[in-house]
N, C-alpha and C. Protein backbone atom coordinates (compact mmCIF):
# COMPACT_ATOMS: atom_id res chain seq x y z
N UNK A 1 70.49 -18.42 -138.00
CA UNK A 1 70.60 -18.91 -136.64
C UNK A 1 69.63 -18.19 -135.71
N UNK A 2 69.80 -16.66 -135.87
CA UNK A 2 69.19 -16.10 -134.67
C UNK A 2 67.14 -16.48 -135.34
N UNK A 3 67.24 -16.65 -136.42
CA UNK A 3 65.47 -17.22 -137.32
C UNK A 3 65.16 -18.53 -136.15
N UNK A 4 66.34 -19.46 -136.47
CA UNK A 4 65.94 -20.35 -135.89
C UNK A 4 65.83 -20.63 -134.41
N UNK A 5 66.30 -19.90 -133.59
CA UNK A 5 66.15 -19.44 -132.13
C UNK A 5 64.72 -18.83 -131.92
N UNK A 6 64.34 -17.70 -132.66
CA UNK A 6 62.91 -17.30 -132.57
C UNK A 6 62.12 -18.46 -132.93
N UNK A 7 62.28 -19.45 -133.52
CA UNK A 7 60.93 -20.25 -133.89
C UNK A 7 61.24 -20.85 -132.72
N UNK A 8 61.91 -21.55 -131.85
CA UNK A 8 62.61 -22.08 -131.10
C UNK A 8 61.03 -21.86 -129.84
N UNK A 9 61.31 -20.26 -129.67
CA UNK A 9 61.02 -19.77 -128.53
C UNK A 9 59.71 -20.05 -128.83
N UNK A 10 59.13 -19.19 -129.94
CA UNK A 10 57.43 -19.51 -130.38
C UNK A 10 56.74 -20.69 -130.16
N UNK A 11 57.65 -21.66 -130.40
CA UNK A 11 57.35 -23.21 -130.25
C UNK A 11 57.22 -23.44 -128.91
N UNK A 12 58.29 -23.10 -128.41
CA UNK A 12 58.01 -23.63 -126.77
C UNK A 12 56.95 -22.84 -126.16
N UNK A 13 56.55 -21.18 -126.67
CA UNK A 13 55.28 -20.50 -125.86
C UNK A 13 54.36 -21.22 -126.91
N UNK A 14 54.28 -21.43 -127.36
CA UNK A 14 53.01 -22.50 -128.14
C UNK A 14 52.72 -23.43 -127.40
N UNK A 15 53.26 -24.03 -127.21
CA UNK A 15 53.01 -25.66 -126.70
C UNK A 15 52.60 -25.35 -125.43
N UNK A 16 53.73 -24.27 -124.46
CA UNK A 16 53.23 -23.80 -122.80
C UNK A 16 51.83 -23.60 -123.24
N UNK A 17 51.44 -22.51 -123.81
CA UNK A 17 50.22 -22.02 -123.93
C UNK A 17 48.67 -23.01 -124.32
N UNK A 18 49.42 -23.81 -125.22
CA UNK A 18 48.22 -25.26 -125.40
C UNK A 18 48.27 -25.97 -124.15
N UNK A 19 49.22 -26.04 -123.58
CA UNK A 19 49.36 -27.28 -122.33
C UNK A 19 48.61 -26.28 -121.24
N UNK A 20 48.80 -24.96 -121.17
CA UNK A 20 48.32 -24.72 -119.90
C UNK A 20 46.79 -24.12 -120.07
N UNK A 21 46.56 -24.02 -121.43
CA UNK A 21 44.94 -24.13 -121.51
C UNK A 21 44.14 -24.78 -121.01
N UNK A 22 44.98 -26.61 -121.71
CA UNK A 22 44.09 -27.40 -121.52
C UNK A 22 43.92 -28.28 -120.25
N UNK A 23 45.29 -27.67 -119.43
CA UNK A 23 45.00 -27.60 -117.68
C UNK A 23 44.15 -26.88 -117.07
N UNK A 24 43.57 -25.89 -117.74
CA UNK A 24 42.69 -25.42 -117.02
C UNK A 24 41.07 -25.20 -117.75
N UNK A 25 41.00 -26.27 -118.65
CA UNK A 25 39.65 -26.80 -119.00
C UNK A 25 39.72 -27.75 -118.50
N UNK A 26 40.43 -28.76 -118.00
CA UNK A 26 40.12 -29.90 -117.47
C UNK A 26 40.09 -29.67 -116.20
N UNK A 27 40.63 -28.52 -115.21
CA UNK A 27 40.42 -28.22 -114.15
C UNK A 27 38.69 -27.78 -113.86
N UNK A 28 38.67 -26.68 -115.01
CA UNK A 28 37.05 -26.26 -115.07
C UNK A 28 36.07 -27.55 -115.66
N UNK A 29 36.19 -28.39 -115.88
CA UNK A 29 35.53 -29.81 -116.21
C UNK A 29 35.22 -30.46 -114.70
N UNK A 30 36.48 -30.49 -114.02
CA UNK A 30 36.11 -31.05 -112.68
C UNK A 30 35.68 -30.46 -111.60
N UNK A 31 35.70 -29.42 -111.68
CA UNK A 31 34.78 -27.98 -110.97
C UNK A 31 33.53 -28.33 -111.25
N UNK A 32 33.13 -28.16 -112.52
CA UNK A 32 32.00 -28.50 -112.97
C UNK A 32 31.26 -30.54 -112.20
N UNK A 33 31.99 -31.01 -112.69
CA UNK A 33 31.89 -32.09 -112.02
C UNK A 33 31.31 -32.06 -110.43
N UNK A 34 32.57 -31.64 -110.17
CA UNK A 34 32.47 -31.89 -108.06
C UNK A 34 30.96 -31.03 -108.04
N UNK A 35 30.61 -30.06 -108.46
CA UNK A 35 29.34 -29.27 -108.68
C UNK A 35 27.87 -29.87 -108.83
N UNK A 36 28.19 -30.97 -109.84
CA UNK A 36 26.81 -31.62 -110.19
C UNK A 36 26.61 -32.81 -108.91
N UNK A 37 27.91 -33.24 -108.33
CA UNK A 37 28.12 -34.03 -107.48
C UNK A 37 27.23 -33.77 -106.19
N UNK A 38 28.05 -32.65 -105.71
CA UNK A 38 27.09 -31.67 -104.65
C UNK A 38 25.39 -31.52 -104.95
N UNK A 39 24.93 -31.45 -106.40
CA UNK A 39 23.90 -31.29 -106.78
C UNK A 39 23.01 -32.57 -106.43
N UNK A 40 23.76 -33.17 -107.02
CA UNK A 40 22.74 -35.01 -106.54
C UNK A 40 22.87 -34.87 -105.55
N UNK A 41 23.53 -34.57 -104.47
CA UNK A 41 23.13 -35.28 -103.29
C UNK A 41 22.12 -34.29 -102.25
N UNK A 42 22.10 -32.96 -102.20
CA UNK A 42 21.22 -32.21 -102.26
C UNK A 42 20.07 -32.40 -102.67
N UNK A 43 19.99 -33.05 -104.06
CA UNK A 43 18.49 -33.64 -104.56
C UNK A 43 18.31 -34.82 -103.78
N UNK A 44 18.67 -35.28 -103.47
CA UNK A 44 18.13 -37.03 -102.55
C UNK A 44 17.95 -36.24 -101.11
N UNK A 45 18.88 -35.05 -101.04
CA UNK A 45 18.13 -34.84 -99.46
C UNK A 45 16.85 -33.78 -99.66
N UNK A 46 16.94 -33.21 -100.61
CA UNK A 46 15.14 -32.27 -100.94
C UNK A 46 14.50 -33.27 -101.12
N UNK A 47 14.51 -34.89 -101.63
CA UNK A 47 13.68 -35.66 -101.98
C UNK A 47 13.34 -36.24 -100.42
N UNK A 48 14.43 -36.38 -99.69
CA UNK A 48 13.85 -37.37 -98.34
C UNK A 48 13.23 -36.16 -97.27
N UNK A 49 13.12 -34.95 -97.05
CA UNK A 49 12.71 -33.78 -96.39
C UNK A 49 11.10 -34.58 -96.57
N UNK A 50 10.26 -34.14 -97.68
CA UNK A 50 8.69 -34.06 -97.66
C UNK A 50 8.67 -36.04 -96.99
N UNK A 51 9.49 -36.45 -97.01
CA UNK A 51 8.71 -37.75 -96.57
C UNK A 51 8.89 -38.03 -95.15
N UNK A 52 10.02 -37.73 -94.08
CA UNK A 52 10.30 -36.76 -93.34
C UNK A 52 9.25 -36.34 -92.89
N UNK A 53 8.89 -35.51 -93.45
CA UNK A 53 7.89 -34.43 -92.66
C UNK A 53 6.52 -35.25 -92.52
N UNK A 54 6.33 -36.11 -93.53
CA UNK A 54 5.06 -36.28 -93.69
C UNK A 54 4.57 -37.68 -92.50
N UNK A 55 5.77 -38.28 -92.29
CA UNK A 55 6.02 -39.52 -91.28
C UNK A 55 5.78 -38.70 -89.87
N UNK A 56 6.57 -37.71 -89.61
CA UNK A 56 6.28 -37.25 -88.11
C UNK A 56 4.92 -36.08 -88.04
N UNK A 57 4.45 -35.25 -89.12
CA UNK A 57 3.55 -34.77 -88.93
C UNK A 57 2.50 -35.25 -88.19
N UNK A 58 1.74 -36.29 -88.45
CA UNK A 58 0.64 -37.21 -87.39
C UNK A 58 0.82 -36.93 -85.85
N UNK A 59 2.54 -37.66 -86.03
CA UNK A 59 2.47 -37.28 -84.15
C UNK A 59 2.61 -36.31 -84.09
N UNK A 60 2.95 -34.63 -84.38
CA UNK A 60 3.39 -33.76 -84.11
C UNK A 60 2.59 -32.66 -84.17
N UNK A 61 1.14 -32.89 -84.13
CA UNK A 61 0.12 -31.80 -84.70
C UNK A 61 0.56 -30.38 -84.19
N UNK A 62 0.98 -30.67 -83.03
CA UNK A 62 1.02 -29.10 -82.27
C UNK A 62 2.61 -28.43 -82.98
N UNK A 63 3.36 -29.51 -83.53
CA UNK A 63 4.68 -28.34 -83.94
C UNK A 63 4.60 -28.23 -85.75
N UNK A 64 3.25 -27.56 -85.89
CA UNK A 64 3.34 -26.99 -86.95
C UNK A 64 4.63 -25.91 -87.62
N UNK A 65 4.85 -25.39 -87.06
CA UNK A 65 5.60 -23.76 -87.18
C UNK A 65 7.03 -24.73 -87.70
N UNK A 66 7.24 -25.95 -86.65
CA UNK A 66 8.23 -26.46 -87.10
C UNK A 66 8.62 -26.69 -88.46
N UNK A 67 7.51 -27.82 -88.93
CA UNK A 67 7.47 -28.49 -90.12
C UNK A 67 7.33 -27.32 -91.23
N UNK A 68 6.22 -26.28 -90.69
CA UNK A 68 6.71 -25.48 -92.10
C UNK A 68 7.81 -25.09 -92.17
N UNK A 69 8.63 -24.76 -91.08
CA UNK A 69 9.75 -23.73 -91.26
C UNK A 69 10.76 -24.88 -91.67
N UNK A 70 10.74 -25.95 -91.97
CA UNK A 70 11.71 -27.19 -92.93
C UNK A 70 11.04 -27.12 -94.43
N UNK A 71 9.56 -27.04 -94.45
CA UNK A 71 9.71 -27.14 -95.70
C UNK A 71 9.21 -25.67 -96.54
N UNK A 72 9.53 -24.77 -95.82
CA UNK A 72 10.06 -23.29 -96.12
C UNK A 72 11.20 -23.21 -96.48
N UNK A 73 11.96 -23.21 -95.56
CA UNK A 73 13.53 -23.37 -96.09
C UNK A 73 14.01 -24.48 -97.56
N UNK A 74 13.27 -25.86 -97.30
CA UNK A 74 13.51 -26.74 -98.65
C UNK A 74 12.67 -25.67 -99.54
N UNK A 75 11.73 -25.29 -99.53
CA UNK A 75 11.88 -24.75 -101.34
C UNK A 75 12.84 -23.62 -101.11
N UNK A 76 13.14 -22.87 -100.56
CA UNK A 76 14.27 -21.90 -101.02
C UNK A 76 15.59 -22.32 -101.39
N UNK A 77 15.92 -23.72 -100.79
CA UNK A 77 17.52 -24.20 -100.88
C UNK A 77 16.53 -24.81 -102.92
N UNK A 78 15.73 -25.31 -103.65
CA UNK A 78 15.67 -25.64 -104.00
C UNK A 78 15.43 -24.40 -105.10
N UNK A 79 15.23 -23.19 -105.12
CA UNK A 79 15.77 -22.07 -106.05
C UNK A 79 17.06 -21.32 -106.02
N UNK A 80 18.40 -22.32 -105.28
CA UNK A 80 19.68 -21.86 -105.20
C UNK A 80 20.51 -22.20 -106.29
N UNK A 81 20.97 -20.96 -106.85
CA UNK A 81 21.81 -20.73 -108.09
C UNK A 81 23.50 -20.61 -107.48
N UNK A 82 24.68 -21.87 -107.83
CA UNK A 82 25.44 -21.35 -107.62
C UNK A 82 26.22 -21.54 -105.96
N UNK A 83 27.09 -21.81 -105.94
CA UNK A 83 28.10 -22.72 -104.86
C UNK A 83 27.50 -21.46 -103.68
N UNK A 84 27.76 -20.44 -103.52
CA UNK A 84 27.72 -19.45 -102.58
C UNK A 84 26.25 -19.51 -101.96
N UNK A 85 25.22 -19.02 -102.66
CA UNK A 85 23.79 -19.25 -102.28
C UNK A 85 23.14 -20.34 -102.50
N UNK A 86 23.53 -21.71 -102.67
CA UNK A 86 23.28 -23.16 -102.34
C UNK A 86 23.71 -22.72 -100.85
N UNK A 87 25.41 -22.41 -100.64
CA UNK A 87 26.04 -22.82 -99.17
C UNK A 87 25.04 -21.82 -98.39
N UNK A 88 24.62 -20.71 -98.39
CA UNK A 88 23.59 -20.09 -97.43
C UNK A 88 22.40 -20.54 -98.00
N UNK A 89 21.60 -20.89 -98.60
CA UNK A 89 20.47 -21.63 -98.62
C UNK A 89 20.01 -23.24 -97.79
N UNK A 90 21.37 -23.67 -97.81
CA UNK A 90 21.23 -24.95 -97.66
C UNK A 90 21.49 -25.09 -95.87
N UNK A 91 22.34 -23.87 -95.31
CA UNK A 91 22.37 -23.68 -93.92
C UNK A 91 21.21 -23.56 -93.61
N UNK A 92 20.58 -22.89 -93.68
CA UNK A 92 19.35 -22.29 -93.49
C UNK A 92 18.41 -23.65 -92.97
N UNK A 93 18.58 -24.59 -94.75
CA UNK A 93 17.94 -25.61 -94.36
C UNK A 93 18.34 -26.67 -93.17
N UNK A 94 19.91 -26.71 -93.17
CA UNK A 94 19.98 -27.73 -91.87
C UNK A 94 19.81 -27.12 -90.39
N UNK A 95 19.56 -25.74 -90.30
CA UNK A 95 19.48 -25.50 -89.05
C UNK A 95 17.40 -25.75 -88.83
N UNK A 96 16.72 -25.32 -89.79
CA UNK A 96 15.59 -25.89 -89.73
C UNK A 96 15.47 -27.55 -89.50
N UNK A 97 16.02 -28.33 -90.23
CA UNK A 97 16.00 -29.89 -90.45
C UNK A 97 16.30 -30.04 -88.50
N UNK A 98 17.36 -29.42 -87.96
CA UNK A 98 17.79 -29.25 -87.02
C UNK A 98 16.88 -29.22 -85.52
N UNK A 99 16.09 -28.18 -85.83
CA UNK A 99 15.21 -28.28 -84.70
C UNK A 99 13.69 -29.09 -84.97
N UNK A 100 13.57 -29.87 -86.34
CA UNK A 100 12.93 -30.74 -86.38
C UNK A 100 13.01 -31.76 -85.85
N UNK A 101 14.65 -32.34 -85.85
CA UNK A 101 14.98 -33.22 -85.20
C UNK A 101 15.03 -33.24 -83.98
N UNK A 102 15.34 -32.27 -83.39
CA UNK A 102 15.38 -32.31 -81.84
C UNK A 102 13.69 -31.89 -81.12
N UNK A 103 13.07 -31.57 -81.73
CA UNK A 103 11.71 -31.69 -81.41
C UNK A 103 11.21 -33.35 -81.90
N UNK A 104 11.47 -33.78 -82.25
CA UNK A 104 11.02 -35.05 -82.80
C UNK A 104 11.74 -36.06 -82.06
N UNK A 105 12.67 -35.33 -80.51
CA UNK A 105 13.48 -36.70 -79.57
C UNK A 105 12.57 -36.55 -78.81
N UNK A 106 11.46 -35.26 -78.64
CA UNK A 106 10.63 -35.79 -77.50
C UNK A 106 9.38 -36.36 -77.93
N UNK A 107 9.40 -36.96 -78.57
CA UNK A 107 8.34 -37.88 -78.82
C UNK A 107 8.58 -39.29 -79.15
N UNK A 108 8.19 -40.20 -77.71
CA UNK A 108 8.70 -41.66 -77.89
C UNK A 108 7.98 -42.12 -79.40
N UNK A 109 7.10 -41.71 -79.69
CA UNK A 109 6.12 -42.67 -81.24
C UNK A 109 6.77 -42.67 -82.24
N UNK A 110 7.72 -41.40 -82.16
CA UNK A 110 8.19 -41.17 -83.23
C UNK A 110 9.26 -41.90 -82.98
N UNK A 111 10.25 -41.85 -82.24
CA UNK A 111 11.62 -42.59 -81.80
C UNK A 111 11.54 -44.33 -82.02
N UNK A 112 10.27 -44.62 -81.90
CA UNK A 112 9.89 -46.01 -82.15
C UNK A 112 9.31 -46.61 -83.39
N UNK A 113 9.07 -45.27 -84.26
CA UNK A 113 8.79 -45.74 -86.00
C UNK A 113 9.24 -45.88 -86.92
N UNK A 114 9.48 -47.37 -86.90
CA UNK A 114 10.85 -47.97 -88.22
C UNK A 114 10.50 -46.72 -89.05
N UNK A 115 9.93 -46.41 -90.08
CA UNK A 115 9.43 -45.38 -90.99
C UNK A 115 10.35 -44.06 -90.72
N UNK A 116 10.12 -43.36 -89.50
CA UNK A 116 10.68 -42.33 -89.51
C UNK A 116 12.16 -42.21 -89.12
N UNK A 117 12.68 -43.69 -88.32
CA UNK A 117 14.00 -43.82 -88.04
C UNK A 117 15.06 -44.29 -89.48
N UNK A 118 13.99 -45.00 -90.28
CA UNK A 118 14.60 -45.25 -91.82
C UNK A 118 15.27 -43.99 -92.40
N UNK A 119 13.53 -42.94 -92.40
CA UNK A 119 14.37 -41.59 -93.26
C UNK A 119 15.29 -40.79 -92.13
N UNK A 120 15.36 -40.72 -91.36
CA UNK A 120 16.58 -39.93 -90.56
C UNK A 120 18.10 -40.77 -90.59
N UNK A 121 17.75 -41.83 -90.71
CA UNK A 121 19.10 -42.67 -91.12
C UNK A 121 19.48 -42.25 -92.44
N UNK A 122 18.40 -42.49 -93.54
CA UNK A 122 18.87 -42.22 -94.83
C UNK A 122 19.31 -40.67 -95.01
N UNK A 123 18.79 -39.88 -94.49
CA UNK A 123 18.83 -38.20 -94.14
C UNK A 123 20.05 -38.33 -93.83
N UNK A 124 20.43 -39.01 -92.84
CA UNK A 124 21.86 -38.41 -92.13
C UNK A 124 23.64 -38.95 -93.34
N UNK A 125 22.74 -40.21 -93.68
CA UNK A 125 23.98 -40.73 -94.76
C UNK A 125 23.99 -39.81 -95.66
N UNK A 126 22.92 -38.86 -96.17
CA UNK A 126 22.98 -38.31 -97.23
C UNK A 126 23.66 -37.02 -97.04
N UNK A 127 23.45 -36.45 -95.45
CA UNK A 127 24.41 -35.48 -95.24
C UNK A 127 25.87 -35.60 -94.99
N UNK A 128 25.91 -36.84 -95.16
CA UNK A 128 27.43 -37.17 -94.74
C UNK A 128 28.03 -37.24 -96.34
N UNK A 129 27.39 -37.64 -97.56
CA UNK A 129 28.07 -37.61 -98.42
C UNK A 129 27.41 -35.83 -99.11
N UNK A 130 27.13 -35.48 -98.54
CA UNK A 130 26.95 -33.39 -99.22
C UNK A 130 28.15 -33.42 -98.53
N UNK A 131 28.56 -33.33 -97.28
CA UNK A 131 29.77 -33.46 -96.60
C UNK A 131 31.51 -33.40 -97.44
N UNK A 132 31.16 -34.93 -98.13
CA UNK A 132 32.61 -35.09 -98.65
C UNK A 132 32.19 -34.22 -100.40
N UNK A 133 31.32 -34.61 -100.55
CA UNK A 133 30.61 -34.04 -101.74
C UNK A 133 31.72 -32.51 -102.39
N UNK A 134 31.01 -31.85 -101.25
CA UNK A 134 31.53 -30.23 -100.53
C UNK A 134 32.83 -30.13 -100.59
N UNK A 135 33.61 -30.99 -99.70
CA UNK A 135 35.10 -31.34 -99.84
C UNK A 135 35.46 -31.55 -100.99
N UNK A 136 35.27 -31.76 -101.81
CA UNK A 136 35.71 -32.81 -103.17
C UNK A 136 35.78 -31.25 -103.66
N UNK A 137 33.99 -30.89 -103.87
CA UNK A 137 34.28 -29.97 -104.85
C UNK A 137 35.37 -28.56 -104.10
N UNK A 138 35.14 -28.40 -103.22
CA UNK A 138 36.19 -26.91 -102.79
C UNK A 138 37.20 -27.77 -102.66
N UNK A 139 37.91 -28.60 -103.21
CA UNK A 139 39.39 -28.89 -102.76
C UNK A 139 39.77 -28.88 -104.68
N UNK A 140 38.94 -29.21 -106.07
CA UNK A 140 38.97 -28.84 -107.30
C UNK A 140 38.60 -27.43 -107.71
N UNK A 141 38.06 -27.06 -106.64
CA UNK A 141 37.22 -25.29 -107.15
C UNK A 141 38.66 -24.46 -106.68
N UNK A 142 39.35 -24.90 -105.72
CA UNK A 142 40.56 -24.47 -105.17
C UNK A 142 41.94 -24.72 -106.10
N UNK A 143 41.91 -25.64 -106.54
CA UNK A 143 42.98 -25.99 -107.50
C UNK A 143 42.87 -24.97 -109.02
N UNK A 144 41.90 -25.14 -109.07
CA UNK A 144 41.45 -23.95 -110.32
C UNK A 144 42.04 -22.96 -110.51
N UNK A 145 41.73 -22.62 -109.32
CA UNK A 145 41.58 -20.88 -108.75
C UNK A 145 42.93 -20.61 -108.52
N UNK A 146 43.97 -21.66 -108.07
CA UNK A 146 45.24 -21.29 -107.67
C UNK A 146 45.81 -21.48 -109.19
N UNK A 147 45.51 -22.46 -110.05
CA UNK A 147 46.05 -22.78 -111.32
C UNK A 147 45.97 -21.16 -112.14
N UNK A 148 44.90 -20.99 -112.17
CA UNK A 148 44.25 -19.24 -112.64
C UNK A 148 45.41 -18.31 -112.06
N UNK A 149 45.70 -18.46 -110.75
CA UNK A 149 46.32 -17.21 -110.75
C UNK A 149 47.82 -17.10 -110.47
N UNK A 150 48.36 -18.22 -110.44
CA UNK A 150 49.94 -18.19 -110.54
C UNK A 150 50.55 -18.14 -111.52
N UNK A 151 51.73 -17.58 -111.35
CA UNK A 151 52.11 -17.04 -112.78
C UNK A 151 53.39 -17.71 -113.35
N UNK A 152 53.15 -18.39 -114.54
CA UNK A 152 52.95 -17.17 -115.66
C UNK A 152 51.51 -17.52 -116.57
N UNK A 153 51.15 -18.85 -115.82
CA UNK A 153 48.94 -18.74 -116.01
C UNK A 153 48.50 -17.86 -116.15
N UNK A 154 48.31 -17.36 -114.96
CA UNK A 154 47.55 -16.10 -114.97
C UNK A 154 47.53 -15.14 -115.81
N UNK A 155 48.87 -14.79 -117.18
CA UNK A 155 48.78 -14.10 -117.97
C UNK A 155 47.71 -14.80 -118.93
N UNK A 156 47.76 -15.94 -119.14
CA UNK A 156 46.85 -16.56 -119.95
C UNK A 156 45.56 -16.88 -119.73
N UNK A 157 45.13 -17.08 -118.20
CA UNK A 157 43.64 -17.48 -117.76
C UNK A 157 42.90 -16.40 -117.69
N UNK A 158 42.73 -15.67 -117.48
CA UNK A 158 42.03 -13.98 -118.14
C UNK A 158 41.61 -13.57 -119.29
N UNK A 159 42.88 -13.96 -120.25
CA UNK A 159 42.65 -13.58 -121.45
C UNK A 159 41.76 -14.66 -121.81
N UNK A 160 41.46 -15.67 -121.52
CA UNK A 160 41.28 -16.58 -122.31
C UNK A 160 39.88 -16.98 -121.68
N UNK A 161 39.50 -15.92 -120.81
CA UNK A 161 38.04 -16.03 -120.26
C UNK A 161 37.31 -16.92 -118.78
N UNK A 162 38.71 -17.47 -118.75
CA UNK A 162 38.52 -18.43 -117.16
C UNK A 162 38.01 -17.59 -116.29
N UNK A 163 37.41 -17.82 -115.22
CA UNK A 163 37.14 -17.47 -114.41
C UNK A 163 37.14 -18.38 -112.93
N UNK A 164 37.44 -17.42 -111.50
CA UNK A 164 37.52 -18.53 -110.37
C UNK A 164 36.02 -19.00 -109.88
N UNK A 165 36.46 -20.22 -109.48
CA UNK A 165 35.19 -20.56 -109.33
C UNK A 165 35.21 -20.31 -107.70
N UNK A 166 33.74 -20.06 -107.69
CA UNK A 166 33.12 -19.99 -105.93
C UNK A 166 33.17 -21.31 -105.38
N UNK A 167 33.72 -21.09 -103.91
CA UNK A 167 33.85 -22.13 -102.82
C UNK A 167 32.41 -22.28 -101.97
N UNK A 168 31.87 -23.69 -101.97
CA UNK A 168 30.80 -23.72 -101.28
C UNK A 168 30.87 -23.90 -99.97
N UNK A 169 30.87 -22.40 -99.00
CA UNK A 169 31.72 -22.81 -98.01
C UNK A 169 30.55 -21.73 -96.87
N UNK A 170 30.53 -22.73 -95.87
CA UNK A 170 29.27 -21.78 -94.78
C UNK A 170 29.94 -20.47 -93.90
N UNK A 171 28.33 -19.61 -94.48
CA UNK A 171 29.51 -17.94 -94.03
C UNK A 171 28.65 -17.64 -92.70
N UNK A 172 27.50 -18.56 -92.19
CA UNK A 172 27.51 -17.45 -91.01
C UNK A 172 27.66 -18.97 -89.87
N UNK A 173 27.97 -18.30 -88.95
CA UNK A 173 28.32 -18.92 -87.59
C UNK A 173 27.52 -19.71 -87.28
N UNK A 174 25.97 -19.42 -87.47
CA UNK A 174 24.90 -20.25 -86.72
C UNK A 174 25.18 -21.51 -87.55
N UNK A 175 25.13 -21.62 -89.01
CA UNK A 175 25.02 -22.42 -89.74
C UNK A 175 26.34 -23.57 -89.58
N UNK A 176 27.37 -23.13 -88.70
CA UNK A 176 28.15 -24.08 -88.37
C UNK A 176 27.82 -25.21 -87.53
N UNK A 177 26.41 -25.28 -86.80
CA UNK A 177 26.06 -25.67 -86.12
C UNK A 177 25.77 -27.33 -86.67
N UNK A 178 26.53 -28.32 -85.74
CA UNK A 178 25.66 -29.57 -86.43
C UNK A 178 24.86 -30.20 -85.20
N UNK A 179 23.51 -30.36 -86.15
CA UNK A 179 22.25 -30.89 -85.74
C UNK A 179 22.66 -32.13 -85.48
N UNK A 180 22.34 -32.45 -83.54
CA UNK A 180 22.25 -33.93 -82.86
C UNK A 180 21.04 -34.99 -83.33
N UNK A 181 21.60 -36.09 -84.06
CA UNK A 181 20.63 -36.61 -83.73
C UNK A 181 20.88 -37.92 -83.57
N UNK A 182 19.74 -38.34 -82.14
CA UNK A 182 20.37 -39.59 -81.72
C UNK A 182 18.85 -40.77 -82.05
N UNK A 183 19.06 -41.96 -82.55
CA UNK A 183 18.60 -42.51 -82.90
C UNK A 183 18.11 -44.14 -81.94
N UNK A 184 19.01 -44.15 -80.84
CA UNK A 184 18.43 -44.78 -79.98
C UNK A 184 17.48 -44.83 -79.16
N UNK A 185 17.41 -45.88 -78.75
CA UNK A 185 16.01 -45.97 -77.86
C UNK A 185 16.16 -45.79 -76.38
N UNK A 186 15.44 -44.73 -75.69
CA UNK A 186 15.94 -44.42 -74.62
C UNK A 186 13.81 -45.05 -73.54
């Protein structure tokens, strides 16, 4: 009797232990996921930046300093390893993108060129889905992380090599800043 009580127990930490593994590979699957998610859309906005730049450059000869300092910042967001230094790389870049844009309201030529009002439209949809992108993934990078460490998980997610994943989440103040941009014709 008391044999068959111990297998009893083994069985049931068996099965806990398979079940709560494979809750938290499928948690780290969708971490991974929301990750590559964030990744595409980051790439469509490093892809619309140089065309961007290259549409308002003409009119803009005199705000050089500008345009480099956007596509200064795009190659650095574009050697970012990793939720934490993407999220400060990528500030960096919208506060540059930022005063591109608002240097680019005082110029009616530009305000009036299907071309450059196309990519600031497409620019802005694309920041709206990094946006939910972001959300998605820190609301699965969060589930993880809480799955990891409540217990009686947590005796098992350690051993078993899990690790929490980083929240892509903006750490300095300036970078909270969102860039106006208005697209009408004034």
């Amino acid at each position: 009797m008391a044999g068959l009580i111990l297998v009893a127990i083994v069985a049931v930490l068996a099965i806990w232990a398979i079940g709560s593994y494979n809750r938290l590979v499928g948690l780290r699957n969708q971490v991974a996921n929301g990750w590559r998610q964030i990744d595409v859309q980051l790439k469509r906005r490093h892809d619309l930046i140089p065309n961007l730049v290259n549409a308002v450059r003409g009119s803009m000869d005199f705000e050089r300093d500008t345009l480099t300092a956007v596509m200064d910042a795009r190659a650095k967001a574009l050697t970012a390893t990793g939720p934490a230094d993407a999220a400060q790389k990528e500030g960096q870049l919208s506060q540059a993108l930022g005063r591109l844009l608002a240097v680019a309201e005082n110029y009616p030529t530009l305000k009036s060129n299907e071309n450059v009002k196309m990519l600031m439209e497409e620019l802005s949809a694309t920041e709206n889905k990094v946006g939910f992108s972001r959300q998605f993934y820190n609301d699965i990078a969060t589930n993880f992380n809480t799955a990891q460490q409540v217990f009686p998980t947590n005796l098992l997610a350690g051993s078993l090599g899990f690790k929490p994943s980083e929240l892509f989440e903006i750490t300095d103040a300036k970078d909270r800043e969102v860039p106006t941009v208005d697209l009408s014709r004034k």
